[in-house]
C-alpha atoms as a PDB file:
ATOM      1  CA  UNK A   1     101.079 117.579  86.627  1.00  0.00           C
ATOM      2  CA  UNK A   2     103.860 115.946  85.546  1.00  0.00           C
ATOM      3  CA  UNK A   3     103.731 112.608  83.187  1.00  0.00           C
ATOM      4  CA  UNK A   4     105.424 109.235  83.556  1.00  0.00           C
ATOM      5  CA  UNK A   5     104.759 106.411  81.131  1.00  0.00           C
ATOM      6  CA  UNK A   6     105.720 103.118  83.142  1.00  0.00           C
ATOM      7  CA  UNK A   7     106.124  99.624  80.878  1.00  0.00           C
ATOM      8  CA  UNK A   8     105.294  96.592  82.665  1.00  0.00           C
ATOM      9  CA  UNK A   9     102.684  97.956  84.518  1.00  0.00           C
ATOM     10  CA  UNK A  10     100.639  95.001  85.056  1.00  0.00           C
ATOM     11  CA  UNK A  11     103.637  93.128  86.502  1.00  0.00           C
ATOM     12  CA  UNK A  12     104.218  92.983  90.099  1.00  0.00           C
ATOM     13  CA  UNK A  13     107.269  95.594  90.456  1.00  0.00           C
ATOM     14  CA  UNK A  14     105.579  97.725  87.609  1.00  0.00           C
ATOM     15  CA  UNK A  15     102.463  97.439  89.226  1.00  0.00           C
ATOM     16  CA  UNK A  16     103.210  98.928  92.558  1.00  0.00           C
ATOM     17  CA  UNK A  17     105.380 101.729  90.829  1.00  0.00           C
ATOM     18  CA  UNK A  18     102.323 102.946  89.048  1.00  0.00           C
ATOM     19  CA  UNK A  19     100.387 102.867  92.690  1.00  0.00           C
ATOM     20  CA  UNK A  20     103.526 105.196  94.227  1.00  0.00           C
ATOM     21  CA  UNK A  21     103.053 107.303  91.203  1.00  0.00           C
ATOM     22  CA  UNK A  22      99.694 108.248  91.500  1.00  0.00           C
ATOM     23  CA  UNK A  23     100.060 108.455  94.987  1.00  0.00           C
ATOM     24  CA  UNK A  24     102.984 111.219  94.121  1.00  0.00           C
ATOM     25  CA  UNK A  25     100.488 112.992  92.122  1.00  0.00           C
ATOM     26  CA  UNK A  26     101.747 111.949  88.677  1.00  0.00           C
ATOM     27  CA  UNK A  27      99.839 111.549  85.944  1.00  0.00           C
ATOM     28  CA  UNK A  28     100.764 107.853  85.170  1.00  0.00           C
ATOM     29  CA  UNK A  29     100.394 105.780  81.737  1.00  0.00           C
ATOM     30  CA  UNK A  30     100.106 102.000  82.343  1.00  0.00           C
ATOM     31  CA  UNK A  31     101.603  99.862  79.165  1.00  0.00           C
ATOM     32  CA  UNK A  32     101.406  96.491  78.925  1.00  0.00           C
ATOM     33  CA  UNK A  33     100.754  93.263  76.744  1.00  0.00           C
ATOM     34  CA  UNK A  34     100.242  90.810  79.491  1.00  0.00           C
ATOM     35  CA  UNK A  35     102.591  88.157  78.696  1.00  0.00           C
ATOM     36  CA  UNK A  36     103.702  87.828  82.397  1.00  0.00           C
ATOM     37  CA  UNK A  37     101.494  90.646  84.011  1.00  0.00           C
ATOM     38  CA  UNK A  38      98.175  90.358  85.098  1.00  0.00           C
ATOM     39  CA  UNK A  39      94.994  92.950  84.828  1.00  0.00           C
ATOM     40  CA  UNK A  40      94.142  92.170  88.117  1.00  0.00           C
ATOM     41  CA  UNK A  41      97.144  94.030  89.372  1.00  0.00           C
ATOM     42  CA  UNK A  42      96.374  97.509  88.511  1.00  0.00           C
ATOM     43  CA  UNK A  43      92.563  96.933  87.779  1.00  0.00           C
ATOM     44  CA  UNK A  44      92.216  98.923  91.042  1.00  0.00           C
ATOM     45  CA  UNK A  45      93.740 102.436  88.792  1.00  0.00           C
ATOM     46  CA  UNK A  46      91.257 101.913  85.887  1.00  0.00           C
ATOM     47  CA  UNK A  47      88.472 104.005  87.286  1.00  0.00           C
ATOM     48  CA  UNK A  48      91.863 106.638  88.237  1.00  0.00           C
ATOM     49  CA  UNK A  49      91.379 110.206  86.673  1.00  0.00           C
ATOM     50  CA  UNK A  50      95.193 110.380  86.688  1.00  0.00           C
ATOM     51  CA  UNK A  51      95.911 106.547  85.225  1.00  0.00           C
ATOM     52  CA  UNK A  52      95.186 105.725  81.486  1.00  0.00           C
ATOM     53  CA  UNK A  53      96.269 102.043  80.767  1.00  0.00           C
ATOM     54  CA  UNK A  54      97.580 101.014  77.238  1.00  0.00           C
ATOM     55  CA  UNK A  55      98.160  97.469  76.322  1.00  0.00           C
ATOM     56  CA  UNK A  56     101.108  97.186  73.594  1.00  0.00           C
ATOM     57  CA  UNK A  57     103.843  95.626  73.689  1.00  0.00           C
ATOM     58  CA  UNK A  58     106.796  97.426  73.408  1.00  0.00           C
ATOM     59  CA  UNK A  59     108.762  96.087  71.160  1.00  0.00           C
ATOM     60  CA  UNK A  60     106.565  97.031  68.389  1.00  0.00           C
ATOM     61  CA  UNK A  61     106.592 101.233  67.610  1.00  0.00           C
ATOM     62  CA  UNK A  62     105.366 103.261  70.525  1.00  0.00           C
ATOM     63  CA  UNK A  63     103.000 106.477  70.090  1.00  0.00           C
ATOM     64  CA  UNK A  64     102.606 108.112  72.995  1.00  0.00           C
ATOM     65  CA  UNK A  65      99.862 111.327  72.857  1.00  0.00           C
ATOM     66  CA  UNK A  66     101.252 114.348  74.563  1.00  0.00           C
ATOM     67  CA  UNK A  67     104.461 115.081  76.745  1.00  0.00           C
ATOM     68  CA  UNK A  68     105.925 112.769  78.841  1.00  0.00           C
ATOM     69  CA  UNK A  69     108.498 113.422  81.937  1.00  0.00           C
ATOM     70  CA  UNK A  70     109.733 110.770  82.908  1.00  0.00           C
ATOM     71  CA  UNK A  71     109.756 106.666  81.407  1.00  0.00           C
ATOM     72  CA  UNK A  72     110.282 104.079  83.428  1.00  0.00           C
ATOM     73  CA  UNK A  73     111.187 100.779  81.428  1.00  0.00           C
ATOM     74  CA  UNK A  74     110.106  97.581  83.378  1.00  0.00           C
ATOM     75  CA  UNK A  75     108.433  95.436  80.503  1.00  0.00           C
ATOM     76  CA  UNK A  76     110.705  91.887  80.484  1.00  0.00           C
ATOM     77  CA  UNK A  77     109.796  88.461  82.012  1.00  0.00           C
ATOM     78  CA  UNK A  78     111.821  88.325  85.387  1.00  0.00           C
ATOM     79  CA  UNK A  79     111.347  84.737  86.167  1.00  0.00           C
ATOM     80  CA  UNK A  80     113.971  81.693  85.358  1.00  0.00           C
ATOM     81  CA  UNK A  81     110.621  79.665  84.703  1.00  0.00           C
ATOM     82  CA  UNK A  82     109.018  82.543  81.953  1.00  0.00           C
ATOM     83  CA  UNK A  83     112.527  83.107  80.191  1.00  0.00           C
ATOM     84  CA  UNK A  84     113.445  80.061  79.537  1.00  0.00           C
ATOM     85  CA  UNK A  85     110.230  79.208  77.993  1.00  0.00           C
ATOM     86  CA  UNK A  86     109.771  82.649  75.994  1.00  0.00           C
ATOM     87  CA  UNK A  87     113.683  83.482  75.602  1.00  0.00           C
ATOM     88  CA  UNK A  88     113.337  85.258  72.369  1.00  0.00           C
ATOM     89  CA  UNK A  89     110.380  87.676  73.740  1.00  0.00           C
ATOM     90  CA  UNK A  90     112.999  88.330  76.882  1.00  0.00           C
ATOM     91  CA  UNK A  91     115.863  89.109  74.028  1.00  0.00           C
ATOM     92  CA  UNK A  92     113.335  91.377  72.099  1.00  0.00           C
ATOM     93  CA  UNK A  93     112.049  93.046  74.936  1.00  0.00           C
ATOM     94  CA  UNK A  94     115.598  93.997  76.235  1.00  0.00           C
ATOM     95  CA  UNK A  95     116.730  95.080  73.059  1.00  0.00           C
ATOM     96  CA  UNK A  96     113.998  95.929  70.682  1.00  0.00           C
ATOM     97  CA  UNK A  97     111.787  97.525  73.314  1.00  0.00           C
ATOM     98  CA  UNK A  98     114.621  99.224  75.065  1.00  0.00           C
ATOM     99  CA  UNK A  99     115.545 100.959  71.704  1.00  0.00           C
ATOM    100  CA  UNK A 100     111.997 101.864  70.959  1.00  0.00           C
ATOM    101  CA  UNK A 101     111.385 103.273  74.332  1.00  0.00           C
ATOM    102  CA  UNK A 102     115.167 105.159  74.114  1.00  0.00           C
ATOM    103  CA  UNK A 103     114.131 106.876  70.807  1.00  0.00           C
ATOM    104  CA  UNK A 104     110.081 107.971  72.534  1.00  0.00           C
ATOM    105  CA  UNK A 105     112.284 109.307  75.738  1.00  0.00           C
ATOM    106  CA  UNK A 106     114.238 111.504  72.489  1.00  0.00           C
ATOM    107  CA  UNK A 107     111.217 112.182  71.043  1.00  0.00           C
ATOM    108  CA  UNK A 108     109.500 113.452  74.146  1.00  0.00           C
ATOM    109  CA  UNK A 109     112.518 114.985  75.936  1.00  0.00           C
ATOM    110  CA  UNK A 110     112.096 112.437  78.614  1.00  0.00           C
ATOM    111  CA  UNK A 111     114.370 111.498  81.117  1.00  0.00           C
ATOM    112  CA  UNK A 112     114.252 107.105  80.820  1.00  0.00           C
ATOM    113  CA  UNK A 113     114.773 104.814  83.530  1.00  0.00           C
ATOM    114  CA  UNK A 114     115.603 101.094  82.739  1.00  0.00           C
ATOM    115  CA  UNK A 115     115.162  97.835  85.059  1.00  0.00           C
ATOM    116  CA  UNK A 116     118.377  96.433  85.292  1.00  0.00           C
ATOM    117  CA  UNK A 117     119.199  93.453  87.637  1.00  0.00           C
ATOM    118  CA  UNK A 118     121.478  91.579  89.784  1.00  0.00           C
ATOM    119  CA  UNK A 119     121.642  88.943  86.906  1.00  0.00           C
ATOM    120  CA  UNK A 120     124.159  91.532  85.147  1.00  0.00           C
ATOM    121  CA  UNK A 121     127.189  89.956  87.625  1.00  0.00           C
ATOM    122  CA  UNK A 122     126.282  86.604  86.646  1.00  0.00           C
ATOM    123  CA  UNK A 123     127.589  83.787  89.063  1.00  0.00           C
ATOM    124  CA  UNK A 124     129.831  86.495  90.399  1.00  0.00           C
ATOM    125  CA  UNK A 125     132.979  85.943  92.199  1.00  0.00           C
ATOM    126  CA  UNK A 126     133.371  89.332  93.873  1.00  0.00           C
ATOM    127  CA  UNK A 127     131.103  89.347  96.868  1.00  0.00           C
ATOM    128  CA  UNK A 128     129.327  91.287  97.638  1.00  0.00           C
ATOM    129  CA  UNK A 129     128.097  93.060  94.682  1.00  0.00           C
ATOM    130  CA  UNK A 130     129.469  96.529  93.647  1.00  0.00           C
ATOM    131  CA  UNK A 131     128.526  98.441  90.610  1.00  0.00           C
ATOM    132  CA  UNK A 132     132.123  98.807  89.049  1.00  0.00           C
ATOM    133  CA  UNK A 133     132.092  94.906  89.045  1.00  0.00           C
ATOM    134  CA  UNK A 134     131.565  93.667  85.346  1.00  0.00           C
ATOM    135  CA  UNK A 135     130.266  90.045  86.293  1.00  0.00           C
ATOM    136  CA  UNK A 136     131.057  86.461  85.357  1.00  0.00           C
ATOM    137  CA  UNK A 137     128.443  86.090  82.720  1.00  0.00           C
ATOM    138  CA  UNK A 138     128.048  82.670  80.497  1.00  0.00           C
ATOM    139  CA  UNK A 139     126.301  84.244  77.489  1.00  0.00           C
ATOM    140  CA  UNK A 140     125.148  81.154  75.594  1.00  0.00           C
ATOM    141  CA  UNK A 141     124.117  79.295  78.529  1.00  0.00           C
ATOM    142  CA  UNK A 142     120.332  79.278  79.208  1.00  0.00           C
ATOM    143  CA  UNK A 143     120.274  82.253  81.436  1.00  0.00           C
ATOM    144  CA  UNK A 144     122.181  84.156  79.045  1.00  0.00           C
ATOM    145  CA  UNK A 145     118.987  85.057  77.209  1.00  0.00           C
ATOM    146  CA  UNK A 146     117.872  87.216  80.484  1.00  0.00           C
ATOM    147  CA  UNK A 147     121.327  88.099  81.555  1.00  0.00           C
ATOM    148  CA  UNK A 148     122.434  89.653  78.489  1.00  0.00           C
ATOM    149  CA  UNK A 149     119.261  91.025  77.439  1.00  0.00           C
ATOM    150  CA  UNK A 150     119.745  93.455  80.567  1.00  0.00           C
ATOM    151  CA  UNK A 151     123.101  94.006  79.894  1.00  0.00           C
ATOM    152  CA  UNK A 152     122.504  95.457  76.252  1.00  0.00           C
ATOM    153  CA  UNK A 153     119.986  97.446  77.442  1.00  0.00           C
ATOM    154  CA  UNK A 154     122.871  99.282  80.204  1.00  0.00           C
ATOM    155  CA  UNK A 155     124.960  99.323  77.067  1.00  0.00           C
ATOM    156  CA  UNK A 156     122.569 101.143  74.914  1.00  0.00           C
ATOM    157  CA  UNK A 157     121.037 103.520  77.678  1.00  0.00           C
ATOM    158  CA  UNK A 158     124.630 104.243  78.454  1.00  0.00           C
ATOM    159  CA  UNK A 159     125.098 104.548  74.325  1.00  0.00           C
ATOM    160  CA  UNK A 160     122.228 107.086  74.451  1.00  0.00           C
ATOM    161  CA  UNK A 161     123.340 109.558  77.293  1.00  0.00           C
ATOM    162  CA  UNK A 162     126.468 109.606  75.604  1.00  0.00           C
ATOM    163  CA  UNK A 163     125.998 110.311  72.131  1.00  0.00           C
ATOM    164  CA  UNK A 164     122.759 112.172  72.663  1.00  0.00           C
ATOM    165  CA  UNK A 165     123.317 113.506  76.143  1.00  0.00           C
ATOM    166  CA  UNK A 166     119.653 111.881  77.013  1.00  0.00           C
ATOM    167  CA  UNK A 167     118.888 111.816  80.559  1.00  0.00           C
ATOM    168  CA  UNK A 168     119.078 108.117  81.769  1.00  0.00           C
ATOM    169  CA  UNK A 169     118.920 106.259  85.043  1.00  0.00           C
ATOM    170  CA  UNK A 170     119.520 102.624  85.299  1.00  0.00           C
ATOM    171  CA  UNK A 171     119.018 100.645  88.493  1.00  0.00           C
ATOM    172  CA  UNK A 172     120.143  97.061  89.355  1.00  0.00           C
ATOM    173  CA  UNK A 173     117.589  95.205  90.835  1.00  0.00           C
ATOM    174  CA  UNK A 174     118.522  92.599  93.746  1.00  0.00           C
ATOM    175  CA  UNK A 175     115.835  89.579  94.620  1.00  0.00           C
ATOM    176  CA  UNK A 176     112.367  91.903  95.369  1.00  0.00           C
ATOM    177  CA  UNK A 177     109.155  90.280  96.738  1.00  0.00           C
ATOM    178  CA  UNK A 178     106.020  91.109  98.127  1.00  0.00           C
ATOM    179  CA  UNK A 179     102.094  91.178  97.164  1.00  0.00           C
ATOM    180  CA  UNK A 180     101.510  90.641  93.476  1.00  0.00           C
ATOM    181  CA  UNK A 181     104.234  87.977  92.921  1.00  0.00           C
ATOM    182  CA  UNK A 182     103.351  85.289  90.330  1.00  0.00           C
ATOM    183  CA  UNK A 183     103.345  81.798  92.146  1.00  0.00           C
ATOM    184  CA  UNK A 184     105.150  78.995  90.599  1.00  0.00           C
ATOM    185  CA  UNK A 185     107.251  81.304  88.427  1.00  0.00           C
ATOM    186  CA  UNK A 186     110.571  80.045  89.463  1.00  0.00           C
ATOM    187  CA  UNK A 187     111.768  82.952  91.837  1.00  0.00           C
ATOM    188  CA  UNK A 188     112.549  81.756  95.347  1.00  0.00           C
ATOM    189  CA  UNK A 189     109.855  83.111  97.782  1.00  0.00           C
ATOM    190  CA  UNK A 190     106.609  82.444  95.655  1.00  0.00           C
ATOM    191  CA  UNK A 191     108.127  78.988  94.550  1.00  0.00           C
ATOM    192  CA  UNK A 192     108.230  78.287  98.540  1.00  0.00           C
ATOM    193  CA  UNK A 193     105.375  80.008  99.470  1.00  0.00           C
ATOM    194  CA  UNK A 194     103.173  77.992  96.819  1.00  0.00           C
ATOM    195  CA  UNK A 195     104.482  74.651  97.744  1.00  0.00           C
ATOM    196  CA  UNK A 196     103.505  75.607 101.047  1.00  0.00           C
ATOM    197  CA  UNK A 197     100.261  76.734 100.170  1.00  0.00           C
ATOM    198  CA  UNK A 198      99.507  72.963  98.560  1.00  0.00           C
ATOM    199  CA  UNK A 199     101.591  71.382 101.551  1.00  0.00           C
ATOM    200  CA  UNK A 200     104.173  70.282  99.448  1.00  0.00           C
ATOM    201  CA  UNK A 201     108.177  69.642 100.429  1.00  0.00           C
ATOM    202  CA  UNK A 202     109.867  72.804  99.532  1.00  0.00           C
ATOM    203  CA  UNK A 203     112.239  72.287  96.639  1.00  0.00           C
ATOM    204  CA  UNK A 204     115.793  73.665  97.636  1.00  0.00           C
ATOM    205  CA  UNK A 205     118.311  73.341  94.125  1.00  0.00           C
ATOM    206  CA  UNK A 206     122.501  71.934  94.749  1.00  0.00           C
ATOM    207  CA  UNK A 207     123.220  71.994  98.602  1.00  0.00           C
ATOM    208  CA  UNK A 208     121.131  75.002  99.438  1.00  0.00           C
ATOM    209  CA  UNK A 209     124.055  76.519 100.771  1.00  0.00           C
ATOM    210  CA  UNK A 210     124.248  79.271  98.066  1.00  0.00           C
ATOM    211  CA  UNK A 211     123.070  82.377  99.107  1.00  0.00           C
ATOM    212  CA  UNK A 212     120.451  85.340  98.287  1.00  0.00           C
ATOM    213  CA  UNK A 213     119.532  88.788  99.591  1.00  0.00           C
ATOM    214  CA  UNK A 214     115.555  89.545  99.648  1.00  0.00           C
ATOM    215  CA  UNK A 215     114.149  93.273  99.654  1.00  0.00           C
ATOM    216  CA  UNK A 216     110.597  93.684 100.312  1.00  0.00           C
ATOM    217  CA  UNK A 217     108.630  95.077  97.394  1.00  0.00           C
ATOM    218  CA  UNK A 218     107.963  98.826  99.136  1.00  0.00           C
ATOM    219  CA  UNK A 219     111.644  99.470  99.946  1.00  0.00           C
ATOM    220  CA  UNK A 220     112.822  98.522  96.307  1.00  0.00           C
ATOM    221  CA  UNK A 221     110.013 101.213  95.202  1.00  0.00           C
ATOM    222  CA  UNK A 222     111.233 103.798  97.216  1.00  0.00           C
ATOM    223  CA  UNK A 223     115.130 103.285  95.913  1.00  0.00           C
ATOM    224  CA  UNK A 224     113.608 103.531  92.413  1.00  0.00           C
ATOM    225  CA  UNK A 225     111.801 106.364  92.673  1.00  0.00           C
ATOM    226  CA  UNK A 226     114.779 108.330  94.656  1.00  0.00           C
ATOM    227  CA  UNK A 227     116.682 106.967  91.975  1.00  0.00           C
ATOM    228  CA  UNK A 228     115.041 108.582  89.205  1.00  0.00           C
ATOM    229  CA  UNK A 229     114.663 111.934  90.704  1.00  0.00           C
ATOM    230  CA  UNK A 230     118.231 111.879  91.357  1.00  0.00           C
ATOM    231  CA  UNK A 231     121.048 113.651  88.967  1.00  0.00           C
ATOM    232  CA  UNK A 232     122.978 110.286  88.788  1.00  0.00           C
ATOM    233  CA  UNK A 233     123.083 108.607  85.119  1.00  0.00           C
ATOM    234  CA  UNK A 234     125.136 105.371  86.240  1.00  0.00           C
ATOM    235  CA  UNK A 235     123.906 101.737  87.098  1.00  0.00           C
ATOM    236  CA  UNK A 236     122.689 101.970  91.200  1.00  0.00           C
ATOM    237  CA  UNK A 237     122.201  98.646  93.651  1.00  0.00           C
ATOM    238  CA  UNK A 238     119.199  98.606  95.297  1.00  0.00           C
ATOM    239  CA  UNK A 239     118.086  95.441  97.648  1.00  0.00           C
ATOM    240  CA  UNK A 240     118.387  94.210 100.517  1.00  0.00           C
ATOM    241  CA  UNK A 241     122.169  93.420 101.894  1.00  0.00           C
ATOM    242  CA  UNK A 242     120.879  91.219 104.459  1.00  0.00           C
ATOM    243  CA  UNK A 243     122.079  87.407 103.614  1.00  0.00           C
ATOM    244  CA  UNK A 244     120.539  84.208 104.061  1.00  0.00           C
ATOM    245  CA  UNK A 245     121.212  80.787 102.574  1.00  0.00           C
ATOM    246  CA  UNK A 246     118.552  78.762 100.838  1.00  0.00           C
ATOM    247  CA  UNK A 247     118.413  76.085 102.846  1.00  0.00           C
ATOM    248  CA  UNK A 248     117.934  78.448 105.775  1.00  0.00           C
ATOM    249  CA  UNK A 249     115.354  80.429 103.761  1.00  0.00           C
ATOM    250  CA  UNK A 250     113.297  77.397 103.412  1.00  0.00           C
ATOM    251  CA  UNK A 251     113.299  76.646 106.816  1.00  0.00           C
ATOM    252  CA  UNK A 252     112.121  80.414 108.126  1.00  0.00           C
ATOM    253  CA  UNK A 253     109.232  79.781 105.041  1.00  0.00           C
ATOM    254  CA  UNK A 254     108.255  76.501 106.585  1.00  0.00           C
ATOM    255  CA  UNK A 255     108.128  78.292 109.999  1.00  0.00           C
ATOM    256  CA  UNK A 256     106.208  81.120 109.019  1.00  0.00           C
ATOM    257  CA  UNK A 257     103.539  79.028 107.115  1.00  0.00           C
ATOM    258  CA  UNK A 258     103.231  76.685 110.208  1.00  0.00           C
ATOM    259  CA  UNK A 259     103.365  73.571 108.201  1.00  0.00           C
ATOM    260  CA  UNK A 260     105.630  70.010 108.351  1.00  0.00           C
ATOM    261  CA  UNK A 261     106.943  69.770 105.078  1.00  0.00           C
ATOM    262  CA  UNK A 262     110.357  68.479 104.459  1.00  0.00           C
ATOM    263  CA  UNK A 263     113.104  70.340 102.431  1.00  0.00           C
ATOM    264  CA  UNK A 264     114.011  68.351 100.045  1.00  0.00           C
ATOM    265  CA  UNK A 265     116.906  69.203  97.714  1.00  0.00           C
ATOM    266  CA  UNK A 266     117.623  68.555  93.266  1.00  0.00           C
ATOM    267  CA  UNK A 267     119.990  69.503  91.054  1.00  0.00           C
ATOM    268  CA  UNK A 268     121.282  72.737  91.145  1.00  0.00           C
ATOM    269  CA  UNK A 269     120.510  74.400  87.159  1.00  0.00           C
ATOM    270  CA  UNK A 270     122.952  75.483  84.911  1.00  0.00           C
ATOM    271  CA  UNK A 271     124.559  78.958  85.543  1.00  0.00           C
ATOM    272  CA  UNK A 272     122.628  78.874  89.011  1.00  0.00           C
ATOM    273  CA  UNK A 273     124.482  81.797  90.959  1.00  0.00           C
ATOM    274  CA  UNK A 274     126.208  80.876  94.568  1.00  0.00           C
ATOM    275  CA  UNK A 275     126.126  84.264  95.621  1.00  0.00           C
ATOM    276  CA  UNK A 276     124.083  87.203  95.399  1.00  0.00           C
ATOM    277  CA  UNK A 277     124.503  90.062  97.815  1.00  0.00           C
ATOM    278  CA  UNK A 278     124.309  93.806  97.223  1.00  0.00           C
ATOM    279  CA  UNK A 279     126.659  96.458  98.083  1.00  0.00           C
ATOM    280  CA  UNK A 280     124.095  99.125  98.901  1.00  0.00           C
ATOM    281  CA  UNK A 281     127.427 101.662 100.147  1.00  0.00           C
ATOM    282  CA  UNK A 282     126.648 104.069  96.524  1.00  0.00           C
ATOM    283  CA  UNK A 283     122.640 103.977  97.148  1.00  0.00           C
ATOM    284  CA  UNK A 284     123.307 105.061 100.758  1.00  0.00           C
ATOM    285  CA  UNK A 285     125.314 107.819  99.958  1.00  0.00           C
ATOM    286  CA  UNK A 286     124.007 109.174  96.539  1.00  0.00           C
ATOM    287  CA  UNK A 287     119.968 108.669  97.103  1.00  0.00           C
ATOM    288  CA  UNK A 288     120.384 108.419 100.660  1.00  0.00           C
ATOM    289  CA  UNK A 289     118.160 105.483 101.008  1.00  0.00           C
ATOM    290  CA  UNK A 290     118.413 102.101 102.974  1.00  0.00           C
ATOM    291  CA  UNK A 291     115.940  99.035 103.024  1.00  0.00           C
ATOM    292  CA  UNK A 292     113.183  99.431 106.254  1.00  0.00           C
ATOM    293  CA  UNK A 293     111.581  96.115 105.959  1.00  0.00           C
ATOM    294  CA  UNK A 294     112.793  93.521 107.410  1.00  0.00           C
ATOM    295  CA  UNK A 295     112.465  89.629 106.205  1.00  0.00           C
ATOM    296  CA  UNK A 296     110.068  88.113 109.004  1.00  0.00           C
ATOM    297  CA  UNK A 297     108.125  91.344 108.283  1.00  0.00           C
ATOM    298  CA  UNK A 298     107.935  91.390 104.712  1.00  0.00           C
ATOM    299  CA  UNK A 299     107.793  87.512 104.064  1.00  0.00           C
ATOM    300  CA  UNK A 300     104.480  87.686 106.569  1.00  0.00           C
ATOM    301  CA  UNK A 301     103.022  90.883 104.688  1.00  0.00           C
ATOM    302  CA  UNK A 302     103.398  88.002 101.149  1.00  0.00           C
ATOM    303  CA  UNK A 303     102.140  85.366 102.964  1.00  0.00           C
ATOM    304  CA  UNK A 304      99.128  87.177 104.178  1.00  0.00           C
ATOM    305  CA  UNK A 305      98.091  88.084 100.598  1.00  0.00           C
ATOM    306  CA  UNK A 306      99.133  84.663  98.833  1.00  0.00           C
ATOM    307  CA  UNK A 307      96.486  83.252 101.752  1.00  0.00           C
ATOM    308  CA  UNK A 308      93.872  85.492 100.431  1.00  0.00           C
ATOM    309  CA  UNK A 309      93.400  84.490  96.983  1.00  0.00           C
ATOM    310  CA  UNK A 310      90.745  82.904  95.690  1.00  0.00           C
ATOM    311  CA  UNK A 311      91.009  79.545  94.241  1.00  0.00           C
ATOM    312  CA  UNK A 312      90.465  81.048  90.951  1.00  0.00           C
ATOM    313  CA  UNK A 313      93.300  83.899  91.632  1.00  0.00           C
ATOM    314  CA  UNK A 314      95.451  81.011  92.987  1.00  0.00           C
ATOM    315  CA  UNK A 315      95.105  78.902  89.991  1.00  0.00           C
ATOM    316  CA  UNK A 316      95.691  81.885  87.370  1.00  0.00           C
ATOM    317  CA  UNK A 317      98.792  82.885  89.090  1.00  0.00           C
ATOM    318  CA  UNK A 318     100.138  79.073  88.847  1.00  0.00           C
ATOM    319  CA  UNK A 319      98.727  78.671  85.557  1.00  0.00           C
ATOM    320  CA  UNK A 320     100.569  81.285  82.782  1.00  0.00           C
ATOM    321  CA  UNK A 321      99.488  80.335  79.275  1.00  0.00           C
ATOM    322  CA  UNK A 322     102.979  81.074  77.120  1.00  0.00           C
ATOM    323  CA  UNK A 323     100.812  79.487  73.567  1.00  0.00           C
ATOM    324  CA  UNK A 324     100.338  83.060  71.367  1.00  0.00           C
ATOM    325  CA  UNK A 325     104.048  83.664  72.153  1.00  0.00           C
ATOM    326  CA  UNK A 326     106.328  80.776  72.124  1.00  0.00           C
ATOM    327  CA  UNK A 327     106.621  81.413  68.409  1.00  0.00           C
ATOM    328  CA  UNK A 328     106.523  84.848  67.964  1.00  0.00           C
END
C-alpha cells in the first residue's frame, strides 16, 4: 500500500484530496494545525483503517514514522481575507514549511508535490495564463505576502530537483470551489453565496468587469492527482478556462439562489487582478486531463451543501478566530 502524507488536510482542497486518496487505496496521513481548516472536514476518515490524522503545523520540524511515497504540500491560508490578517503565518508556511517538508520528501525518498497558484502571475498582462509567463507581481503590496510566499516555494522545489535531483511536481492552482469552502473568507463564490444565504446585496469590488475562471472542486482533484503520477517536474495549470466577469458572476449567483438582492459595487483592493484565465493547452496534452464540470452544475452542487448547514456549522465557517496566531 503505498503512503502519501497530505498537509492541509483539514482545508477544503486538502480535504477532498485525502477522500480521493483513500478512495485510490492509499494509505493517507492527514496533517494539520487548524488555522484555516476545520475538523469537521475530514472527521468522516477518523474511524478510516487507512487514514491517521496528525495535527502540527508544518513549519515547525516534521517526524514522520515509516516510509512515505508521495507528499503533497497544501498547508497555507488561500483566502485574501485569512492572509492579510495572518501574513507572517502565510510567509512561514510557504517558506519555512515548504523547506521542512522538501528536506522529509529527502529524508523519505519521496516524490513532493507543492500547491502553487494562479496568484504567481500577479495582475498579469498576458492573457490568458501560460506557464512560461513570469507574472506582474507587486511584492510589497499586501498580496505580496501570499503571492510571493508561493513563488519561493516554486523556486526552492525547483532548487531541490536540481541540486538534489528530488522528484517534484508543482501545480498552479486557478479559482477552485465546491463543498467545504469557508464562507466569508474573501474568495468570490462563498463571499456571494453567504451574502445570499443572509439575503444581503452581493458585494462586486471596481466595475466588476474584471474577470475570473472557476473549476469545480472534483475536476481540480483529478488534475492534481494525474499530475503527481505524472513524470513532469515543471509548474502545470489546472482550472477551469471558461471566463466570466464578476459582475456577471453575481448575477448567475443571484439567479441560482432565487433571491432579489441588488449588486452593489466598492472599491476595487490594492493589487486586485483584472484578469485571470488559464491556459489549460500543457495539462491537456501532458496529463491528458480537461475540466467536466460545468459552472451552473458545480455552483448548484455548493449551493446545495452551503444550504445544509446547521446554524452552528454556518456560524463557525463565518466566524474564524485568528487570536493564538496573529502574533506568532
Amino acid at each position: 500500500m503505498k503512503r502519501v502524507l497530505i498537509t492541509g488536510a483539514a482545508g477544503f482542497l486538502g480535504s477532498h484530496l485525502c477522500d480521493r486518496f483513500v478512495a485510490e487505496g492509499f494509505y493517507v496521513i492527514g496533517m494539520d494545525n487548524f488555522i484555516t481548516g476545520d475538523k469537521k472536514n475530514i472527521n468522516h476518515l477518523l474511524e478510516n483503517a487507512n487514514f491517521q490524522f496528525i495535527e502540527h503545523d508544518v513549519t515547525d520540524f516534521i517526524e514522520v514514522a515509516n516510509d512515505l511515497d508521495y507528499i503533497l504540500h497544501f498547508a497555507s491560508p488561500a483566502s485574501p481575507i485569512d492572509y492579510l490578517k495572518i501574513p507572517i503565518q502565510t510567509l512561514k508556511v510557504g517558506s519555512l514549511g515548504t523547506h521542512n517538508l522538501l528536506g522529509l520528501a529527502m529524508a523519505k525518498k519521496a516524490r513532493i508535490l507543492i500547491a502553487s497558484t494562479s496568484e504567481v502571475y500577479g495582475d498579469p498582462l498576458v492573457h490568458p495564463q501560460s506557464e512560461d509567463y513570469y507574472g506582474n507581481v507587486n511584492a510589497i503590496g499586501p498580496r505580496g505576502v501570499y503571492d510571493e510566499a508561493k513563488r519561493f516555494m516554486e523556486s526552492i522545489t525547483m532548487a531541490y530537483h536540481r541540486f538534489h535531483g528530488l522528484e517534484t511536481r508543482i501545480v498552479r492552482i486557478f479559482n477552485t470551489y465546491g463543498p467545504r469552502m469557508r464562507l466569508n473568507d474573501g474568495r468570490v463564490v462563498p463571499a456571494f453565496m453567504g451574502q445570499a444565504l443572509r439575503g444581503e446585496d452581493l458585494t462586486v469590488f471596481g466595475d466588476g468587469l474584471q474577470t475570473r475562471s472557476f473549476c469545480y472542486v472534483d475536476d481540480q482533484v483529478e488534475g492534481i492527482y494525474r499530475l503527481l503520477l505524472s513524470d513532469y517536474s515543471y509548474p502545470v495549470n489546472i482550472g477551469n478556462p471558461h471566463e466570466t466577469t464578476i459582475k456577471d458572476f453575481a448575477n448567475e449567483i443571484i439567479g441560482l439562489t432565487g433571491t432579489s438582492q441588488k449588486v452593489v459595487f466598492k472599491d476595487l483592493p490594492v493589487d486586485d487582478p483584472m484578469q485571470r484565465q488559464p491556459n489549460i493547452e500543457l495539462a491537456s496534452k501532458l496529463l491528458k486531463w480537461e475540466p467536466k464540470v460545468n459552472r451552473a452544475e458545480g455552483m448548484k452542487r455548493t449551493f446545495e451543501y452551503f444550504k445544509g448547514l446547521t446554524k452552528e456549522e454556518l456560524y463557525r465557517s463565518e466566524h474564524k478566530d485568528f487570536s493564538d496566531y496573529i502574533n506568532k
